[in-house]
Structures are given as C-alpha cells and as structure tokens.
PDB file of N, CA and C in Angstrom:
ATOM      1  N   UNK A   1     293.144 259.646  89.551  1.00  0.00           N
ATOM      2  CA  UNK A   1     292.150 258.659  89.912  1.00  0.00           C
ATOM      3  C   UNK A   1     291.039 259.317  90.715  1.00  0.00           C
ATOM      4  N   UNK A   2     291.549 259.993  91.710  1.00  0.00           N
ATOM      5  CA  UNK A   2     290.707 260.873  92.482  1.00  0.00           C
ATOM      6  C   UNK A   2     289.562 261.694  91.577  1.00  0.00           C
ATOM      7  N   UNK A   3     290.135 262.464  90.864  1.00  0.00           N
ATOM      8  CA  UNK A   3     289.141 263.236  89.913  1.00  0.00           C
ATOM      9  C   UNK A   3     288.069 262.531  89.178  1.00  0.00           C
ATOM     10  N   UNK A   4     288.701 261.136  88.516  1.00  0.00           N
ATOM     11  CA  UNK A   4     287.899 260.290  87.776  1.00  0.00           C
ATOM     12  C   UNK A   4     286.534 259.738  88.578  1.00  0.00           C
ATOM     13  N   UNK A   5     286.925 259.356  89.654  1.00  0.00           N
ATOM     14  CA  UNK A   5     285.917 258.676  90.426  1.00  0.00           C
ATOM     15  C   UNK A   5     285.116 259.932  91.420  1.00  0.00           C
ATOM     16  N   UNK A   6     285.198 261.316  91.539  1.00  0.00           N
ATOM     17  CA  UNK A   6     284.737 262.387  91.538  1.00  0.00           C
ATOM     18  C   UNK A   6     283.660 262.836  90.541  1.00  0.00           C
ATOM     19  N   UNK A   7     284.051 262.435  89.527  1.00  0.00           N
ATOM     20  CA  UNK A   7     283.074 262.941  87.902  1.00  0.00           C
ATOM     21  C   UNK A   7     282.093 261.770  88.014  1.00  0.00           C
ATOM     22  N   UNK A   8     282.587 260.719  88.387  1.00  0.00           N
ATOM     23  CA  UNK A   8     280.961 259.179  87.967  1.00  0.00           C
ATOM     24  C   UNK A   8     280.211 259.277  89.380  1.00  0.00           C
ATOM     25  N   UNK A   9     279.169 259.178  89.177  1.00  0.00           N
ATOM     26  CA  UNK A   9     278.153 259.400  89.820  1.00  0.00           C
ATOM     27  C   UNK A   9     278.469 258.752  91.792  1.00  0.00           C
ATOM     28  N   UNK A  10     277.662 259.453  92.177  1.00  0.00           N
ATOM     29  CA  UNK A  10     278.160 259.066  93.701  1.00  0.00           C
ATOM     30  C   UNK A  10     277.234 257.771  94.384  1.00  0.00           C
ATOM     31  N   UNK A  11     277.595 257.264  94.047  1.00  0.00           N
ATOM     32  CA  UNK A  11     277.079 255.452  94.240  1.00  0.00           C
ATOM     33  C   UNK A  11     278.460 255.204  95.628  1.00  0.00           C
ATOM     34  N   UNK A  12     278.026 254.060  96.224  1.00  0.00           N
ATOM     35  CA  UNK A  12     278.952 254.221  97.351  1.00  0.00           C
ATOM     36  C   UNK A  12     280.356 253.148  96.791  1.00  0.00           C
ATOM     37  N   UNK A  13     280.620 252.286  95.624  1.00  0.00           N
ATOM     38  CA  UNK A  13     281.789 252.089  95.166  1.00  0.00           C
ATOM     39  C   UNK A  13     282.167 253.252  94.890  1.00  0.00           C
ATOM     40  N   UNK A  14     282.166 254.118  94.001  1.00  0.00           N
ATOM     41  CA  UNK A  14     282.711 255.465  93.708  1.00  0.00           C
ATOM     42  C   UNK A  14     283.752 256.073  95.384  1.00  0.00           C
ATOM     43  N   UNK A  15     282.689 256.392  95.644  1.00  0.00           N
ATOM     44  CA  UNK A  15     282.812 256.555  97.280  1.00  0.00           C
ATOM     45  C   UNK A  15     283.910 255.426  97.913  1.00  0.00           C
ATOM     46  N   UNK A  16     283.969 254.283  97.849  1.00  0.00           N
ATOM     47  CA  UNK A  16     285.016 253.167  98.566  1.00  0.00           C
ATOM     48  C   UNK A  16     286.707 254.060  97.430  1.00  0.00           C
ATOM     49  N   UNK A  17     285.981 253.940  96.387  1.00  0.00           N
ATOM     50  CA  UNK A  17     287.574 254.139  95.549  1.00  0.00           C
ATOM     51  C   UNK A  17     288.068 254.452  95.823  1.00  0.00           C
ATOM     52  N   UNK A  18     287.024 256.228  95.889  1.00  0.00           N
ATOM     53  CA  UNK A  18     288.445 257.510  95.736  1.00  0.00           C
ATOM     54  C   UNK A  18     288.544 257.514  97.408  1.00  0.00           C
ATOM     55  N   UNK A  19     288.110 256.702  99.058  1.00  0.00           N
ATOM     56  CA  UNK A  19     288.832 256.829  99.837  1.00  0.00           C
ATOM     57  C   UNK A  19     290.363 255.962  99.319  1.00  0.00           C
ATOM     58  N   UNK A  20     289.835 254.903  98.968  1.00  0.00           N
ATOM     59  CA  UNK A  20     291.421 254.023  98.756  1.00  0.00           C
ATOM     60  C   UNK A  20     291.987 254.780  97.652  1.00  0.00           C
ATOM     61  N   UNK A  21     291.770 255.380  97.000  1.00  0.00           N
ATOM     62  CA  UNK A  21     292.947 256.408  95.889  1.00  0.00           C
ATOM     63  C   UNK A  21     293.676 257.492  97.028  1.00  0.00           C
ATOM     64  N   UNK A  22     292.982 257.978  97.959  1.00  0.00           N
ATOM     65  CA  UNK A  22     293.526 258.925  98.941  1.00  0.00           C
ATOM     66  C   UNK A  22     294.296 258.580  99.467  1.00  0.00           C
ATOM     67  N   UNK A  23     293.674 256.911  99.938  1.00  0.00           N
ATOM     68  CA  UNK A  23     294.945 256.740 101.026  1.00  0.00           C
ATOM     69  C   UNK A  23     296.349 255.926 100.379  1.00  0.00           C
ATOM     70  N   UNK A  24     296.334 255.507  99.524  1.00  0.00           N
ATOM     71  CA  UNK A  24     297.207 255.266  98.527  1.00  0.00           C
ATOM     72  C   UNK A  24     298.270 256.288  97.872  1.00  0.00           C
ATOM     73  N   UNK A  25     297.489 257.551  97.738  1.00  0.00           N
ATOM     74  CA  UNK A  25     297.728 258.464  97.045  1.00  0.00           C
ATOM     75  C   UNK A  25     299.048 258.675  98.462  1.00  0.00           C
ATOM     76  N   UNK A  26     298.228 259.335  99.712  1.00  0.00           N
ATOM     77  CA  UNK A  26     298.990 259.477 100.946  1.00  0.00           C
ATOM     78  C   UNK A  26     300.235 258.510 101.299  1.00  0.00           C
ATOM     79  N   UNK A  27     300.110 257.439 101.006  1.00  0.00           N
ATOM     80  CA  UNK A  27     301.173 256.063 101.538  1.00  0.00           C
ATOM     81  C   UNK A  27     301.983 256.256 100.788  1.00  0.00           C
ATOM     82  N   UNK A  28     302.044 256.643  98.822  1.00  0.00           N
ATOM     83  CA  UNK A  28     302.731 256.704  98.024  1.00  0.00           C
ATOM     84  C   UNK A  28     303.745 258.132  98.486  1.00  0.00           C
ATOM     85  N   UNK A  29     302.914 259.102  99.034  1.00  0.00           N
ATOM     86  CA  UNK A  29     303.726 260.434  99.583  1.00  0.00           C
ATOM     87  C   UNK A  29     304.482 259.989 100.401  1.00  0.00           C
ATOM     88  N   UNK A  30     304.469 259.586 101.406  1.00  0.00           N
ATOM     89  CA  UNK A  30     305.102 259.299 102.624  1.00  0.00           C
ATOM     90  C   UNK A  30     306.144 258.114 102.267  1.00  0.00           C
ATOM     91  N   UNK A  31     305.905 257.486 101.264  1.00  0.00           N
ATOM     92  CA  UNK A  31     307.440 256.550 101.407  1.00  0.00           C
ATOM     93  C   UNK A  31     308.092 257.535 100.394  1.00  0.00           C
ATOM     94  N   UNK A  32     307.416 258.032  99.172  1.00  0.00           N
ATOM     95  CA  UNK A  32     308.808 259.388  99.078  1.00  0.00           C
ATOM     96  C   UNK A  32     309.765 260.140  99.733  1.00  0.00           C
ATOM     97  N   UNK A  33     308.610 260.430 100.200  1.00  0.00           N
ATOM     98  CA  UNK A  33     309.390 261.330 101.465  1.00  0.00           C
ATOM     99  C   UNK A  33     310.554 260.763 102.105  1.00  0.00           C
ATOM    100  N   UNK A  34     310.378 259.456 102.355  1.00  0.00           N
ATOM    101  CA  UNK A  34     311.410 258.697 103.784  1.00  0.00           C
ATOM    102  C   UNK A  34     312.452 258.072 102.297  1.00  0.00           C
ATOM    103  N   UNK A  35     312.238 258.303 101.032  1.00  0.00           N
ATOM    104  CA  UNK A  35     313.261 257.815  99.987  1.00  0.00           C
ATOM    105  C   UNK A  35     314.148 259.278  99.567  1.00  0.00           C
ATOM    106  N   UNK A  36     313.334 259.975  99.701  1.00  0.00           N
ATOM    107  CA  UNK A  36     314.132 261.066  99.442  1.00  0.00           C
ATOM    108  C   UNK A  36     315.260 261.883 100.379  1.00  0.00           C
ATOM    109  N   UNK A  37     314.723 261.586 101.856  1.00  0.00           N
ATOM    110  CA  UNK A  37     315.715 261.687 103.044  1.00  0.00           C
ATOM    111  C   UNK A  37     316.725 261.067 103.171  1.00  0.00           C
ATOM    112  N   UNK A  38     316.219 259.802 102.775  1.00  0.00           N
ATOM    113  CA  UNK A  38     317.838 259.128 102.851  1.00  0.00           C
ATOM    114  C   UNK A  38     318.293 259.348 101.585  1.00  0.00           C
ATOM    115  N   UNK A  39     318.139 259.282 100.670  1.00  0.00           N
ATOM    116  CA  UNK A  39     319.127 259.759  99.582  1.00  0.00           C
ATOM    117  C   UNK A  39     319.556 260.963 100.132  1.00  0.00           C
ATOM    118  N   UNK A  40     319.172 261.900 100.446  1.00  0.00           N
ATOM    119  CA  UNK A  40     319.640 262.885 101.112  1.00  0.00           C
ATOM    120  C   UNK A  40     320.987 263.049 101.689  1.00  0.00           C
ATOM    121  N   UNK A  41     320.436 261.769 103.179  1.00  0.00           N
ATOM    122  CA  UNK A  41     321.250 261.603 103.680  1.00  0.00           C
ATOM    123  C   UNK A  41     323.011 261.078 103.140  1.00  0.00           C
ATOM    124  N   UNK A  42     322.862 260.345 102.346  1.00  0.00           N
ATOM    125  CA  UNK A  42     324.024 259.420 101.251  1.00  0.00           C
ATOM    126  C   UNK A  42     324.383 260.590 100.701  1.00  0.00           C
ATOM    127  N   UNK A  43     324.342 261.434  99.621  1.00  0.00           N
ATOM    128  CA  UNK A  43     324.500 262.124  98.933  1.00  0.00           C
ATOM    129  C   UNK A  43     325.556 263.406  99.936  1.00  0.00           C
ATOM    130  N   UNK A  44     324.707 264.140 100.988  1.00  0.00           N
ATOM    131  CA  UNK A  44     325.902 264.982 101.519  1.00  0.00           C
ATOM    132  C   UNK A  44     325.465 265.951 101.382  1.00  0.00           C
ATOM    133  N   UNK A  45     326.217 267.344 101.180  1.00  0.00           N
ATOM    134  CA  UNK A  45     326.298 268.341 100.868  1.00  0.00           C
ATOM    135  C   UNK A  45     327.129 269.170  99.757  1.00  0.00           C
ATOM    136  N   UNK A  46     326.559 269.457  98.993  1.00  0.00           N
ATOM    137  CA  UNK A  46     327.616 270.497  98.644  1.00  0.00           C
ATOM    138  C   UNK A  46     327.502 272.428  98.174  1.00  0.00           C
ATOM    139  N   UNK A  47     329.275 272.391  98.465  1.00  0.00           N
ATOM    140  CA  UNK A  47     328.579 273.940  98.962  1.00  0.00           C
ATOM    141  C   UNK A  47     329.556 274.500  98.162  1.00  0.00           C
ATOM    142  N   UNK A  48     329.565 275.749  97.782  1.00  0.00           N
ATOM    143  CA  UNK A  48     330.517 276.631  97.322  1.00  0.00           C
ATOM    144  C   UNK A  48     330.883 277.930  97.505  1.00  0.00           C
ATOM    145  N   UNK A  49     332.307 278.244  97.330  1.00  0.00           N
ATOM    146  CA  UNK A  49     332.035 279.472  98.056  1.00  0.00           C
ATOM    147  C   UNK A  49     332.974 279.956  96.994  1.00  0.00           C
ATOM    148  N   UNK A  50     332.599 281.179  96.364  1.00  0.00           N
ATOM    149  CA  UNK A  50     333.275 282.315  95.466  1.00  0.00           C
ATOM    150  C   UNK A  50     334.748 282.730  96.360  1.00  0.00           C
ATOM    151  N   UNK A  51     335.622 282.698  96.045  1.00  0.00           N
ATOM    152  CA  UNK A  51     336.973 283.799  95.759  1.00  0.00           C
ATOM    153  C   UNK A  51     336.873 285.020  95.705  1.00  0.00           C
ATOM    154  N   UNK A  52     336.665 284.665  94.697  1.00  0.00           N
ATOM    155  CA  UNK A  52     336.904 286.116  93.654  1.00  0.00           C
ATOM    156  C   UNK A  52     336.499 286.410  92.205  1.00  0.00           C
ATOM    157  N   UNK A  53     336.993 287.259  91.354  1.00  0.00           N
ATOM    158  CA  UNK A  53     337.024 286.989  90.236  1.00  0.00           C
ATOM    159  C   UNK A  53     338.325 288.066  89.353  1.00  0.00           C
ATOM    160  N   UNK A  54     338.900 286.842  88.581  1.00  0.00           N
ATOM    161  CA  UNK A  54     339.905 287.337  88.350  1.00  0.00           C
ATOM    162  C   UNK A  54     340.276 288.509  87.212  1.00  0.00           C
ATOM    163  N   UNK A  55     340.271 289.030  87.132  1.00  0.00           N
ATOM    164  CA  UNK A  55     340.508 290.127  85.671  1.00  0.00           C
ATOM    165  C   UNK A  55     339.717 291.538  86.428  1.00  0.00           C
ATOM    166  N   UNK A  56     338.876 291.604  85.476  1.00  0.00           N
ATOM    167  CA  UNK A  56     337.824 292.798  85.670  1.00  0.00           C
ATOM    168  C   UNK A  56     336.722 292.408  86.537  1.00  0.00           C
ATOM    169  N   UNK A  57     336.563 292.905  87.643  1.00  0.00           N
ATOM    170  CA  UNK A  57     335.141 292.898  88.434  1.00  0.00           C
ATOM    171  C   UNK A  57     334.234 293.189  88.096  1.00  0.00           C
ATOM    172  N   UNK A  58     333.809 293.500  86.764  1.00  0.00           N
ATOM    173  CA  UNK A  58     332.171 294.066  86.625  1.00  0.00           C
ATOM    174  C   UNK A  58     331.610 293.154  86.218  1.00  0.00           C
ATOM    175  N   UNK A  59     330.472 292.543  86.913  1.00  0.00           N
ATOM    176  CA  UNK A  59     329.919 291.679  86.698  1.00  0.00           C
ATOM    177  C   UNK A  59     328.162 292.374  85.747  1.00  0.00           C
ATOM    178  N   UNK A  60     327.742 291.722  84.176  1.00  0.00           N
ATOM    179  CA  UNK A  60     326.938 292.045  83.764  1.00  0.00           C
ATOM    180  C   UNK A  60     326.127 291.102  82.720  1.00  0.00           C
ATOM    181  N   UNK A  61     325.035 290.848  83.287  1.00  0.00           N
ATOM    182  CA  UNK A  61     323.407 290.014  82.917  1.00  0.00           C
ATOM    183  C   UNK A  61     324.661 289.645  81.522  1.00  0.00           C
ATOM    184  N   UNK A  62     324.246 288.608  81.327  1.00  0.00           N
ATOM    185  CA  UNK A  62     324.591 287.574  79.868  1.00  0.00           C
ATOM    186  C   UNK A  62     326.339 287.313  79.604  1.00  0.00           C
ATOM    187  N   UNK A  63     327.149 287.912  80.659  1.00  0.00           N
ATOM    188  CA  UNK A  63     328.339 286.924  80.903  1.00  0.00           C
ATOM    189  C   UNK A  63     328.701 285.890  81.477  1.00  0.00           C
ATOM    190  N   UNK A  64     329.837 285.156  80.544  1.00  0.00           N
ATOM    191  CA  UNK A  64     329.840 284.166  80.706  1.00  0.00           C
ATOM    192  C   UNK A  64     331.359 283.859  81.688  1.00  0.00           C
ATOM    193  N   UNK A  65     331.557 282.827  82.521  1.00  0.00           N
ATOM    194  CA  UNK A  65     332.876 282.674  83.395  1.00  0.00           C
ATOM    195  C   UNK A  65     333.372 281.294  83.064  1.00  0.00           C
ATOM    196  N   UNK A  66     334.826 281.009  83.227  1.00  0.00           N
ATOM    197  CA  UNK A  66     335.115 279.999  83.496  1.00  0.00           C
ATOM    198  C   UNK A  66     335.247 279.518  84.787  1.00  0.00           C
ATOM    199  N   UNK A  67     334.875 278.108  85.401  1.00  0.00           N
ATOM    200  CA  UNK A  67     334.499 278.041  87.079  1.00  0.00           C
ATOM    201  C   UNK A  67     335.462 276.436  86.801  1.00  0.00           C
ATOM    202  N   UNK A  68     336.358 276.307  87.657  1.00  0.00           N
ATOM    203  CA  UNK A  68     336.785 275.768  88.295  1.00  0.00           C
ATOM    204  C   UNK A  68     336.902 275.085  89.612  1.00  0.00           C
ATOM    205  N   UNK A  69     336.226 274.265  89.401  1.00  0.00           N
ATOM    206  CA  UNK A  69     335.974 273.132  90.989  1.00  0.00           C
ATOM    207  C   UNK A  69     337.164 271.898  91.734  1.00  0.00           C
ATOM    208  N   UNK A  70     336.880 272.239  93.294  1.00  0.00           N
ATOM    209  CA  UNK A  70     338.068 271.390  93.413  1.00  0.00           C
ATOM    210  C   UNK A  70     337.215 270.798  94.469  1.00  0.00           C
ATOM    211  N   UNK A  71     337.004 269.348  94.533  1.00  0.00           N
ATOM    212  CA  UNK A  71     336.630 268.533  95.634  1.00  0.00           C
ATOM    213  C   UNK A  71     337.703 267.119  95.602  1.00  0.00           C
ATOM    214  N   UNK A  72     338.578 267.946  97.027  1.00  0.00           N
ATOM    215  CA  UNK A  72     339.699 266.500  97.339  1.00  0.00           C
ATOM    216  C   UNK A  72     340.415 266.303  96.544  1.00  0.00           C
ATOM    217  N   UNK A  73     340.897 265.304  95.523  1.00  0.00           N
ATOM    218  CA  UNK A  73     341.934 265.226  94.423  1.00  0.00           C
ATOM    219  C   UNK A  73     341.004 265.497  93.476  1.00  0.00           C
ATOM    220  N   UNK A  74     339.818 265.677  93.698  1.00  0.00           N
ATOM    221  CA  UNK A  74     338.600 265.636  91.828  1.00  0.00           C
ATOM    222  C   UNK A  74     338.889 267.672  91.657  1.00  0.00           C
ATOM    223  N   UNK A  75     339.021 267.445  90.236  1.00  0.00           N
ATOM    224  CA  UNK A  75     338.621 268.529  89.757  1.00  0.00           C
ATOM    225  C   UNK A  75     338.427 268.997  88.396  1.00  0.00           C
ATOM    226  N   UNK A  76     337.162 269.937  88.245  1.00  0.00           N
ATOM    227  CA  UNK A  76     336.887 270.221  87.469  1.00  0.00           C
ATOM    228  C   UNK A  76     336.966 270.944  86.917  1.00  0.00           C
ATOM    229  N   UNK A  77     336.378 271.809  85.367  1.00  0.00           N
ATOM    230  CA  UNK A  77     336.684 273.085  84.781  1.00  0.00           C
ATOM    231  C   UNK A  77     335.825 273.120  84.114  1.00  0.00           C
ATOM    232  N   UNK A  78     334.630 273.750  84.050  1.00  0.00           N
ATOM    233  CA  UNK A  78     333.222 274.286  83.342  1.00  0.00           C
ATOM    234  C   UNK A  78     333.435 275.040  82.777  1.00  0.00           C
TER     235      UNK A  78
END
C-alpha cells in the first residue's frame, strides 16, 4: 500500500494514506509480535541432545540415520 500511494502523485490524501498504511502497517507488527510470544510461551521448548551413534562413527555429507525420539511416554522413530 505504502509503495502504491508513493508512485500517485503527492497531493495531501496520498500523503494522509500512506501515514495511516504506516501506522497500520506498525499496529499489525506489534500485535504479531505479542501473538507470537505467547504462542511461544504455550508451546515450550524443545531440545535435543545426541548420544551417540551407533555402528560406525564416520559421519559423511548425504547420509542418512535412523533417529529415535522419546518425550515422556510419546515416542517416535524417523
């Protein structure tokens, strides 16, 4: 919107717009922001931490592993 009303001539509606596209633009940032924190917050962490690896240690560009996840009674096998 900003750009659009940038390109048409500078008449002072032009001018009213793109302030209210800014600050719109800004208000729309800022409740992201405070939506994305709390999802944040809900969601948690998660973390992982390597072992090991079982067989042969050489690890090389374009192999593939089987990974096994354990969170609490859930678990998985990728």
């Amino acid at each position: 919107m900003v750009r659009a009303y940038s390109a048409s001539p500078g008449s002072r509606e032009a001018r009213e717009s793109m302030t209210e596209a800014g600050k719109g633009y800004k208000e729309y940032t800022e409740n992201m922001c405070v939506l994305e924190n709390e999802i944040e917050n809900q969601l948690g962490e998660f973390r992982i931490k390597m072992k090991g690896l079982a067989g042969f240690a050489r690890l090389c560009a374009g192999d593939q592993y089987e990974i096994f996840m354990n969170y609490g009674r859930q678990r998985w096998n990728a």
